[in-house]
C-alpha atoms as a PDB file:
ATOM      1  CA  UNK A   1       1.070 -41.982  12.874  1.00  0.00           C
ATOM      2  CA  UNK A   2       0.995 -38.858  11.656  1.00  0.00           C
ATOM      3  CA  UNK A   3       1.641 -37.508   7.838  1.00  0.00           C
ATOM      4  CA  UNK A   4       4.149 -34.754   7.152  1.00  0.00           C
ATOM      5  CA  UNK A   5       2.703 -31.086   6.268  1.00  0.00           C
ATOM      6  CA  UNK A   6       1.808 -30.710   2.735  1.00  0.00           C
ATOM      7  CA  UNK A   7       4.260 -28.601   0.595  1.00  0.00           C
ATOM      8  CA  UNK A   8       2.816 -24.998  -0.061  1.00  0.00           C
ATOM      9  CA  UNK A   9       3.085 -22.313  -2.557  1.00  0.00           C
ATOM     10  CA  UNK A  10       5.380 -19.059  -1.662  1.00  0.00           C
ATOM     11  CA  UNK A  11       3.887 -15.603  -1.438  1.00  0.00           C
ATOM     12  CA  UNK A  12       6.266 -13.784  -3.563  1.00  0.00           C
ATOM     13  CA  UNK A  13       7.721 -16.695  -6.707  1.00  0.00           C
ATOM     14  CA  UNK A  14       4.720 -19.484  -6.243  1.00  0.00           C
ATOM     15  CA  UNK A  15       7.283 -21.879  -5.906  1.00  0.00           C
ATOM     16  CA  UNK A  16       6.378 -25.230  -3.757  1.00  0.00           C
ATOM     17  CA  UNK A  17       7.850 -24.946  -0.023  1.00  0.00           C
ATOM     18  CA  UNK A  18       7.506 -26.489   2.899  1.00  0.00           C
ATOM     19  CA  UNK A  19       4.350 -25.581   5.091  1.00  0.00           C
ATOM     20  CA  UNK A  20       6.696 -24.849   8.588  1.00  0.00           C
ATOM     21  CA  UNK A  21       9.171 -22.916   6.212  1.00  0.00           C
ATOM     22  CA  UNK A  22       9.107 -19.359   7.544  1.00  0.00           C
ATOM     23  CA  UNK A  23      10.649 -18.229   4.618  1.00  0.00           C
ATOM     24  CA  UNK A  24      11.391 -19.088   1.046  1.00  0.00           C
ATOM     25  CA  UNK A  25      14.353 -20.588  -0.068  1.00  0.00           C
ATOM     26  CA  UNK A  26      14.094 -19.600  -3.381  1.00  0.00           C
ATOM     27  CA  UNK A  27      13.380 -15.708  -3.238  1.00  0.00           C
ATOM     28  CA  UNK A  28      13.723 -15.363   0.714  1.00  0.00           C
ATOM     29  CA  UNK A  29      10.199 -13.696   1.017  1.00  0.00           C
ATOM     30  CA  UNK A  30       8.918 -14.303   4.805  1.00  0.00           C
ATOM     31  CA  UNK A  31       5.625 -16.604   4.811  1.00  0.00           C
ATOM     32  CA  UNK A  32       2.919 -16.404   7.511  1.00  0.00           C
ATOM     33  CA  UNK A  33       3.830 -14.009  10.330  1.00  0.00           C
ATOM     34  CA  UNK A  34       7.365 -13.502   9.188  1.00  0.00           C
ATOM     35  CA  UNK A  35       5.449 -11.242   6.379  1.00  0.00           C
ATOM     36  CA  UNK A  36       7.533  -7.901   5.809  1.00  0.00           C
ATOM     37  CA  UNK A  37       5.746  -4.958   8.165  1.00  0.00           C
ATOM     38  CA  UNK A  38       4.401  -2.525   5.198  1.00  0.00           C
ATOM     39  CA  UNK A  39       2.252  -5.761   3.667  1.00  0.00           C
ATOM     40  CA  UNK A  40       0.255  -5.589   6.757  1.00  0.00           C
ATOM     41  CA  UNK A  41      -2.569  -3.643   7.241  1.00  0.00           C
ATOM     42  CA  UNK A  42      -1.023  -1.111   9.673  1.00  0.00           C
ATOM     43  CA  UNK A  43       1.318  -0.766   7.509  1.00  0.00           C
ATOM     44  CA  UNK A  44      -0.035  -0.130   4.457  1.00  0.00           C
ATOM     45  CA  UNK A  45      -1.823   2.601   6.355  1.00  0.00           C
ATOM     46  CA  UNK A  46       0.954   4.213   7.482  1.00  0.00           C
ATOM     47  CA  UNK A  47       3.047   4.177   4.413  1.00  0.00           C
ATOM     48  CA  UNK A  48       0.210   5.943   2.411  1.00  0.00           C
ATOM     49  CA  UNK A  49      -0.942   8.418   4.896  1.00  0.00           C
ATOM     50  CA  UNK A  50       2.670   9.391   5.675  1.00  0.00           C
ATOM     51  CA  UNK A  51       4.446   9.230   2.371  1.00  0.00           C
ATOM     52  CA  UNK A  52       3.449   7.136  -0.700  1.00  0.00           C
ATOM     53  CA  UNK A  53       0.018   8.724  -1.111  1.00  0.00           C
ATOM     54  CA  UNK A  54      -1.910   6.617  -4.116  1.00  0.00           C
ATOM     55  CA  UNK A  55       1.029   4.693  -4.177  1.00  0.00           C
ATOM     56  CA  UNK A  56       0.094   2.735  -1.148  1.00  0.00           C
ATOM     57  CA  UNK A  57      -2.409   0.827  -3.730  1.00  0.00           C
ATOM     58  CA  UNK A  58       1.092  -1.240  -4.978  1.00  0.00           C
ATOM     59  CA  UNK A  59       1.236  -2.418  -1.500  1.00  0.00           C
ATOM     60  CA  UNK A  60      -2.211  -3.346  -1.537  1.00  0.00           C
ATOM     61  CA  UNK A  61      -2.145  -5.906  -4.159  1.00  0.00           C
ATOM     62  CA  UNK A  62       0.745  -7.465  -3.784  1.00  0.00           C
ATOM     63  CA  UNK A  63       0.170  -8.083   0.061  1.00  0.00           C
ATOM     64  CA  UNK A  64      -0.301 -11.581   0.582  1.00  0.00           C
ATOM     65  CA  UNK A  65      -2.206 -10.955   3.932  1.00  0.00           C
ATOM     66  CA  UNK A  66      -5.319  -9.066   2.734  1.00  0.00           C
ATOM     67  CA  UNK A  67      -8.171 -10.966   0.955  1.00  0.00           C
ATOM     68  CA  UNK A  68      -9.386  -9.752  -2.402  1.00  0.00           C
ATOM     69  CA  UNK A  69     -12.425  -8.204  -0.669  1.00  0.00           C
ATOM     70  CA  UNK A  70      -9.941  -6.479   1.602  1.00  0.00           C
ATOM     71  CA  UNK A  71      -7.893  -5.374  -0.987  1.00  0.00           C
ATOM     72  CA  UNK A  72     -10.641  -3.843  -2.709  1.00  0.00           C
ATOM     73  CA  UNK A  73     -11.770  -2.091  -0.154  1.00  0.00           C
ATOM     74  CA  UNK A  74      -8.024  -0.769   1.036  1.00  0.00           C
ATOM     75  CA  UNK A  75      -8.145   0.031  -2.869  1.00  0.00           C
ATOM     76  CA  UNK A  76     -11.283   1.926  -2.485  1.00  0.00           C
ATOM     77  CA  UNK A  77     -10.066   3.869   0.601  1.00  0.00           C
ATOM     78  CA  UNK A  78      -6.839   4.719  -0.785  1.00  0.00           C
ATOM     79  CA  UNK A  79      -8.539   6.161  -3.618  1.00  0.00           C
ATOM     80  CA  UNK A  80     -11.188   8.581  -1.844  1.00  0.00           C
ATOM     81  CA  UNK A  81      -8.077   9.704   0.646  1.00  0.00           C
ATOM     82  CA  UNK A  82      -6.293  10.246  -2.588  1.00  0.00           C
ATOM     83  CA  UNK A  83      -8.818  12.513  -4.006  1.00  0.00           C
ATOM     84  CA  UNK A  84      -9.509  14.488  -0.935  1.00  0.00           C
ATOM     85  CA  UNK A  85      -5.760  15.328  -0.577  1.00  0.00           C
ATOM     86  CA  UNK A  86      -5.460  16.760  -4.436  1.00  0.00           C
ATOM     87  CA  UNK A  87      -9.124  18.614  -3.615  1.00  0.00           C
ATOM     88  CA  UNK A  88      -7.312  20.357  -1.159  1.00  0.00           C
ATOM     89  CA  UNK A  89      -4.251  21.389  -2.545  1.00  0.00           C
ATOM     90  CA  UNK A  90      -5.982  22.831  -6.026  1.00  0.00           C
ATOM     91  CA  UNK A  91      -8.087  24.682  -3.241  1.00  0.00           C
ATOM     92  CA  UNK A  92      -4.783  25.728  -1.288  1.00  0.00           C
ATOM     93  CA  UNK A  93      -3.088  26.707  -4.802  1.00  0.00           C
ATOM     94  CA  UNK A  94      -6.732  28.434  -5.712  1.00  0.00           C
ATOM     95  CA  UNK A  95      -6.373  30.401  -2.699  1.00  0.00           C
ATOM     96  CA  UNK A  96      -2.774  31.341  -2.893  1.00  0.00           C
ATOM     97  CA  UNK A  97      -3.167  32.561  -5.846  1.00  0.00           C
ATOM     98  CA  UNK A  98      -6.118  34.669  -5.188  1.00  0.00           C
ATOM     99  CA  UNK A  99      -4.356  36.170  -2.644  1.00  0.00           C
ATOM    100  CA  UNK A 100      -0.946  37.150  -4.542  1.00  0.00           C
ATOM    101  CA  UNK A 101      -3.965  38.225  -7.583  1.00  0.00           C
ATOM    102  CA  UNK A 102      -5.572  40.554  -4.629  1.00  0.00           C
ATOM    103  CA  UNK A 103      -2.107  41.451  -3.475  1.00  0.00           C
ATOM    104  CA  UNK A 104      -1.038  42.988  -7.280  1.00  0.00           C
ATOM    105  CA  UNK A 105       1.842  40.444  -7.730  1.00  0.00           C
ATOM    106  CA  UNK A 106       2.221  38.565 -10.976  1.00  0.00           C
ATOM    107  CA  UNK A 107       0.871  34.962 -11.175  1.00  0.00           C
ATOM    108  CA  UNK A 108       3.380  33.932 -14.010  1.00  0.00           C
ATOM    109  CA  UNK A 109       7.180  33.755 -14.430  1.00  0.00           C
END
């Protein structure tokens, strides 16, 4: 005889659900492999590196498929891509603006 699957907690509202539920009932957030595409790891790579930038890091924590040492890491990595990307526009705005200096045009409005 077998026993029925233990109720488990939901992802997004920590409500109790059923453990074959693929999603919620209560919010309608997917559970297991029916989690939402940018909560994966793939994902959350492409959103940042294409568009959100250090914004990714929302997506980070509040992915229920990463483990806290993955999220810190992610974190981590988000971060130092972060920083690299501002280093090289205040370079790129540093250089533009030598130019237009070396060029005679005004700098200010």
């Amino acid at each position: 005889m077998t026993t029925p699957p233990l109720p488990t907690l939901c992802w997004g509202c920590s409500r109790s659900i059923d453990a074959q539920d693929a999603y919620c009932r209560f919010c309608g957030r997917g559970q297991g492999e029916h989690v939402a595409w940018y909560y994966k790891p793939w994902g959350i790579a492409v959103c940042t590196f294409f568009g959100l930038g250090p914004f990714g890091l929302a997506l980070v924590w509040m992915s229920p498929v990463l483990s806290k040492r993955a999220k810190a890491v992610s974190a981590g990595l988000i971060l130092l891509f972060s920083l690299w990307l501002a280093r090289g526009v205040m370079n790129m705005i540093h250089a533009v603006s030598a130019a237009l200096a070396g060029a005679g045009l005004p700098l200010g409005v």
